[in-house]
Protein backbone atom coordinates (compact mmCIF):
# COMPACT_ATOMS: atom_id res chain seq x y z
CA UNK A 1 81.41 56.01 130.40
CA UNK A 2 83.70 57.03 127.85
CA UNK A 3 86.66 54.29 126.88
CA UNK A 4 90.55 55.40 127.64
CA UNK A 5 92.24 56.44 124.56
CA UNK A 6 94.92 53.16 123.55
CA UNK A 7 98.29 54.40 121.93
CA UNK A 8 100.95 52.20 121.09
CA UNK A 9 105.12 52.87 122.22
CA UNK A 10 107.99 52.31 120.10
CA UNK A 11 110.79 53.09 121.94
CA UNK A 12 114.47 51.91 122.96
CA UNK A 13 115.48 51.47 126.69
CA UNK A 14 119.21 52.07 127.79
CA UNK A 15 121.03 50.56 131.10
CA UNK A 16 124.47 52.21 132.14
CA UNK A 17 126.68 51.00 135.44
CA UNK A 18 128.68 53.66 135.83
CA UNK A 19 131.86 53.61 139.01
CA UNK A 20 134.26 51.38 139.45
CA UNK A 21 133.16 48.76 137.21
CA UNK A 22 131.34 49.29 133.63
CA UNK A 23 128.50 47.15 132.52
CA UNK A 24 125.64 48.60 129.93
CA UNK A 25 123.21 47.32 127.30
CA UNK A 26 120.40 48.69 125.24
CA UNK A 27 116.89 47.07 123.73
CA UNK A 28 113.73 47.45 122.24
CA UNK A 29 110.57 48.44 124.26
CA UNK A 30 107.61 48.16 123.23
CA UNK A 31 104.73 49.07 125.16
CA UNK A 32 100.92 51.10 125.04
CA UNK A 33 100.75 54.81 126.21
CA UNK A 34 97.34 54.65 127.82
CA UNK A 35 95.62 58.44 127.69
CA UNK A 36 92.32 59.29 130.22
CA UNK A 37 92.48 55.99 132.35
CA UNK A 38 90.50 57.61 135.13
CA UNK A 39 87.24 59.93 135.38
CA UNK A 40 87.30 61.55 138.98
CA UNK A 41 83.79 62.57 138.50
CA UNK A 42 82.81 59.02 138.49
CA UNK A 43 85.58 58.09 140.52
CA UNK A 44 86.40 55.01 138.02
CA UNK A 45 88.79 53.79 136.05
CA UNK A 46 88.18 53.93 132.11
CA UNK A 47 89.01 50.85 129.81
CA UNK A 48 90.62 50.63 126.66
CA UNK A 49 88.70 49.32 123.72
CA UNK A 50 90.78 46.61 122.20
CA UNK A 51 90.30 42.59 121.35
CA UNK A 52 93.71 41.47 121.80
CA UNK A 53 95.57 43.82 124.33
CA UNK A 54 94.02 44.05 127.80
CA UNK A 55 94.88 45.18 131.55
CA UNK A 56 93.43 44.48 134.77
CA UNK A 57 90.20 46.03 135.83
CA UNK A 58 92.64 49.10 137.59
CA UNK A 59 95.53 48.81 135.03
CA UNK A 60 97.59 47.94 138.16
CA UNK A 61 98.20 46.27 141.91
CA UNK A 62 99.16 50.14 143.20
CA UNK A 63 96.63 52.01 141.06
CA UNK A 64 94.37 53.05 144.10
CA UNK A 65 97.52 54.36 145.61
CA UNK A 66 98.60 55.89 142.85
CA UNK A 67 95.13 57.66 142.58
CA UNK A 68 94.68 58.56 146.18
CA UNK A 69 98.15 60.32 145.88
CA UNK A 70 96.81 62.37 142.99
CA UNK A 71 93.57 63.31 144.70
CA UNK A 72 95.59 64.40 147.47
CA UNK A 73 97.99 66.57 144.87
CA UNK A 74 94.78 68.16 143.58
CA UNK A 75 93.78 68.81 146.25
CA UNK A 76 96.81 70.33 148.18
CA UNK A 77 97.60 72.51 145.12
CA UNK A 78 94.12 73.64 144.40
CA UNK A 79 93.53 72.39 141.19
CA UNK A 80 90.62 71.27 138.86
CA UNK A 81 89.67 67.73 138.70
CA UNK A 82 87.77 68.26 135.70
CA UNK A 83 91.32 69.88 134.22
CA UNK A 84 93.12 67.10 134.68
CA UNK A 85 93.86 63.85 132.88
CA UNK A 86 95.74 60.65 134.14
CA UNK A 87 97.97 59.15 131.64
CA UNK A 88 99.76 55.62 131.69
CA UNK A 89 102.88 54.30 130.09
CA UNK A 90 102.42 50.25 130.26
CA UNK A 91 102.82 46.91 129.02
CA UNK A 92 99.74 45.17 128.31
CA UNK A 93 98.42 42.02 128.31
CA UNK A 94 98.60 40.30 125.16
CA UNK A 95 95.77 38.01 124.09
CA UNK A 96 97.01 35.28 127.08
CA UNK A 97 99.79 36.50 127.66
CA UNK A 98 100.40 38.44 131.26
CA UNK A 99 102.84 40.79 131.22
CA UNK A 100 105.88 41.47 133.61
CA UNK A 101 105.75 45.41 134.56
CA UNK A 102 109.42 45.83 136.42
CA UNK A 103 108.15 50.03 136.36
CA UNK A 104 105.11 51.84 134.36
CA UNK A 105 104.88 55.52 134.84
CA UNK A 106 101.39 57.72 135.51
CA UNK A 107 100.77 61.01 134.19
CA UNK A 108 98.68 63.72 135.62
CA UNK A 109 98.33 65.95 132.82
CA UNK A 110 96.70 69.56 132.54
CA UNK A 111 97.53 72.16 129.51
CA UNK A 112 100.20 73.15 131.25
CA UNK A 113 101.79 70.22 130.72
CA UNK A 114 102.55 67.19 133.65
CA UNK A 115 102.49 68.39 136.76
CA UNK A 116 102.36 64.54 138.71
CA UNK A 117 104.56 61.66 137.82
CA UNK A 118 104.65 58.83 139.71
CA UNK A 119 106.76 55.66 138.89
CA UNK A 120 105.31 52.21 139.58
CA UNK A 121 108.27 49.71 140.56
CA UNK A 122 107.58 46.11 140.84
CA UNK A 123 110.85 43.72 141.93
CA UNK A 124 110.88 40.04 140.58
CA UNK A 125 109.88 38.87 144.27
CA UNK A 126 106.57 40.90 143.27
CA UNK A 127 106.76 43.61 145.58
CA UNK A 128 105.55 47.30 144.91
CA UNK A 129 106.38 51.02 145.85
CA UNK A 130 105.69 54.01 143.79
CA UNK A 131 107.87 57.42 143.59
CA UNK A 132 106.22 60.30 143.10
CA UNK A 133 107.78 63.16 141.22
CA UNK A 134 106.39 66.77 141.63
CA UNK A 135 107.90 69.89 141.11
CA UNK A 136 105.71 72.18 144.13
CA UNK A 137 102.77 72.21 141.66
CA UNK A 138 104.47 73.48 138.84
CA UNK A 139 104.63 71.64 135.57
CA UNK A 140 107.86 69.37 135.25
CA UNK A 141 109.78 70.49 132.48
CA UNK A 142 112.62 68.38 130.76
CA UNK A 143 114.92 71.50 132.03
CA UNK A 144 114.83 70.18 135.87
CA UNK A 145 115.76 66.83 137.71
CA UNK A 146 114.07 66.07 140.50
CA UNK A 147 115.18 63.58 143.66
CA UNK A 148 113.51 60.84 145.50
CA UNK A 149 114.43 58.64 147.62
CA UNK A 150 114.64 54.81 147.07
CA UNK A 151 113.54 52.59 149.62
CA UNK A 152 113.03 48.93 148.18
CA UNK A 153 115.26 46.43 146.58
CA UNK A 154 115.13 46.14 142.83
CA UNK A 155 118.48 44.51 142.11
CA UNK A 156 121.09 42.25 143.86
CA UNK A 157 123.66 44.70 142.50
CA UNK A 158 121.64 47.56 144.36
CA UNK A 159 121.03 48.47 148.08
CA UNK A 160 117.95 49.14 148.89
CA UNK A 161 118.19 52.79 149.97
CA UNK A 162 119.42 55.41 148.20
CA UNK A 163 118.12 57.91 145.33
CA UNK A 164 116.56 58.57 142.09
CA UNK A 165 116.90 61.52 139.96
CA UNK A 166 114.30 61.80 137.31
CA UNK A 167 114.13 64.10 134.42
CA UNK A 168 110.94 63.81 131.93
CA UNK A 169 109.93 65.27 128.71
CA UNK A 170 106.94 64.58 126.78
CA UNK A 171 107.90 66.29 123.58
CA UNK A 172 110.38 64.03 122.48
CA UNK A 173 109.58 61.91 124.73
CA UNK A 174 111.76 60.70 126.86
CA UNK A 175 112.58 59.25 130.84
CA UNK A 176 115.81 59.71 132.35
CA UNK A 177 116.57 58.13 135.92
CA UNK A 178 119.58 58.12 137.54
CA UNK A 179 120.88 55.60 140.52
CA UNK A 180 122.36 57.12 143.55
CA UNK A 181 123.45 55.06 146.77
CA UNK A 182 122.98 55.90 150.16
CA UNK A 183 126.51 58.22 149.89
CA UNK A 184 124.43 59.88 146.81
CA UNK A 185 127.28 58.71 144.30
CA UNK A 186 125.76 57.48 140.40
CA UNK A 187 125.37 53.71 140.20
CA UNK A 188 122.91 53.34 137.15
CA UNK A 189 121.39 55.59 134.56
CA UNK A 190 118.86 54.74 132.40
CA UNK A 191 117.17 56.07 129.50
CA UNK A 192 113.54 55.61 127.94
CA UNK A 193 113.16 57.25 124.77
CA UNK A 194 110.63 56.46 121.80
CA UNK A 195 107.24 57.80 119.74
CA UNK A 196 103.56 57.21 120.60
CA UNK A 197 101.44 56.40 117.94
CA UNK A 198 98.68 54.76 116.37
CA UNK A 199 98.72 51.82 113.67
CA UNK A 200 96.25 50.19 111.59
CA UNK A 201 96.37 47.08 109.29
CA UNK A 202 99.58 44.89 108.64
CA UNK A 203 101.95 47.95 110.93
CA UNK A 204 99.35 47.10 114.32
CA UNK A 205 99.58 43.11 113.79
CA UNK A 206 103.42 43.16 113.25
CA UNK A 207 103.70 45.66 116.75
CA UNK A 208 101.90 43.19 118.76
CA UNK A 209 103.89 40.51 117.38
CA UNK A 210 106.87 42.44 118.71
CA UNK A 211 105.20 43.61 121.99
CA UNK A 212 104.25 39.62 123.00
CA UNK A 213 108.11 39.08 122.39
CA UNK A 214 108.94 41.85 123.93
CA UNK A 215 107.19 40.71 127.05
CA UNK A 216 107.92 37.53 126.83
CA UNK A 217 111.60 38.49 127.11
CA UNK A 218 111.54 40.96 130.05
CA UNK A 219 111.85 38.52 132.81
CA UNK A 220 114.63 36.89 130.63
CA UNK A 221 116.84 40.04 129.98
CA UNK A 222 116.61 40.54 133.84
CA UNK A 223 118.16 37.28 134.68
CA UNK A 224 120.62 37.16 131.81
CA UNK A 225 122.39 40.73 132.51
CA UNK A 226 121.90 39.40 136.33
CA UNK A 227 124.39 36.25 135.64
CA UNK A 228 126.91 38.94 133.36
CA UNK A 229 127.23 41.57 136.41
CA UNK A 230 127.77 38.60 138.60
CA UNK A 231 130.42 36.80 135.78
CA UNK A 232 131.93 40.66 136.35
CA UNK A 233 132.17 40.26 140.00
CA UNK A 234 129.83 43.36 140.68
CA UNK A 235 128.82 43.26 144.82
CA UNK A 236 125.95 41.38 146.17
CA UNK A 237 123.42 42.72 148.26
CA UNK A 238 121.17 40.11 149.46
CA UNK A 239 117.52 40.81 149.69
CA UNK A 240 116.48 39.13 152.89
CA UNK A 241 113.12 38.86 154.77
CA UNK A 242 111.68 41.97 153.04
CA UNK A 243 112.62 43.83 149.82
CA UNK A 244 111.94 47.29 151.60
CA UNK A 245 114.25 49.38 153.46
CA UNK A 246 113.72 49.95 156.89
């Protein structure tokens, strides 16, 4: 079987509370864009060729979710397998180092452009859900947002319910989401902008020096802008016996 194709992500990631109260910052992000990761002839996922970054055998604990729901796209919509091809933006392993995904995105691709985006959320009690993003079988274009609803907790500063507003484009790319609460008013918008690419030589080894920090420092950043919204007295929502909404 033929190996996925690795790319590497240099990009920049932006957090903004909007309301009542202000609270933003901005960082690096560093990640691998992760093109052809599944053959549904074979039915299999495709690895990437590489001696220092790696992923699990299915890239992820909600891949064979993710999959089934883009079978079932295909399917509904009427549209080539052969056509299509499944795309991942994610933070790899790096030599022994796991990393902490708190969201990767998948990509079901045709010439048209992406017509199936789902986002992968993991919470720091290690709990999953994916959102999927369509827009009736047409491609999305960076033109439209489209809504879905949220429905697990993510965030002490966050209810559980409520909804996301995504807009995508591939060419720049770029990922905007938008928080809504259950009364559909803006809590937190986000940005995810930056360039795949390939490097060789001295440029690859200095990226994956950054990428292991990078890593390395997710969990961190999450706890340190936890303890400054709770210095600024933002509200508490406590997570209880399950992180999902009822």
């Amino acid at each position: 079987m033929d190996k996925a194709k690795l790319n590497l992500f240099d990009g920049d990631v932006s957090h903004r509370r909007v309301g009542n109260k202000k609270h933003q910052f901005e960082y690096k992000y560093k990640s691998a864009f992760v093109e052809d990761v599944f053959d549904f002839n074979s039915e299999k996922f495709k690895h990437i060729n590489s001696k220092i970054l790696s992923f699990a055998d299915n890239y992820s604990d909600m891949s064979a979710k993710v999959i089934d729901s883009m079978k079932s796209f295909i399917k509904e919509k009427d549209i080539e397998a052969n056509m299509c091809k499944v795309n991942l933006l994610r933070t790899p392993n790096i030599g022994f180092i796991k990393s902490f995904n708190p969201v990767c995105f998948w990509f079901l691709e045709t010439k048209e452009g992406c017509k199936f985006f789902i986002a992968e959320v993991k919470n720091t009690f290690y709990e999953d859900q994916i959102y999927i993003v369509e827009n009736n079988g047409e491609a999305i274009s960076e033109n439209i947002w489209l809504e879905v609803e949220k429905n697990m907790y993510v965030s002490p500063f966050a209810e559980k319910s409520g909804f996301y507003k995504f807009n995508l484009s591939r060419n720049p790319f770029k990922i905007k989401i938008n928080q809504f609460n259950k009364e559909k008013k803006a809590e937190i918008v986000t940005n995810i902008r930056g360039t795949v690419m390939k490097m060789t030589g001295i440029k690859k080894l200095v990226f994956y020096f950054g990428l292991a920090l990078s890593s390395l420092l997710v969990l961190v950043r999450i706890h340190i802008q936890a303890f400054f919204l709770w210095i600024k007295k933002f509200k508490i929502f406590p997570h209880g016996d399950s992180g999902y909404a009822d």
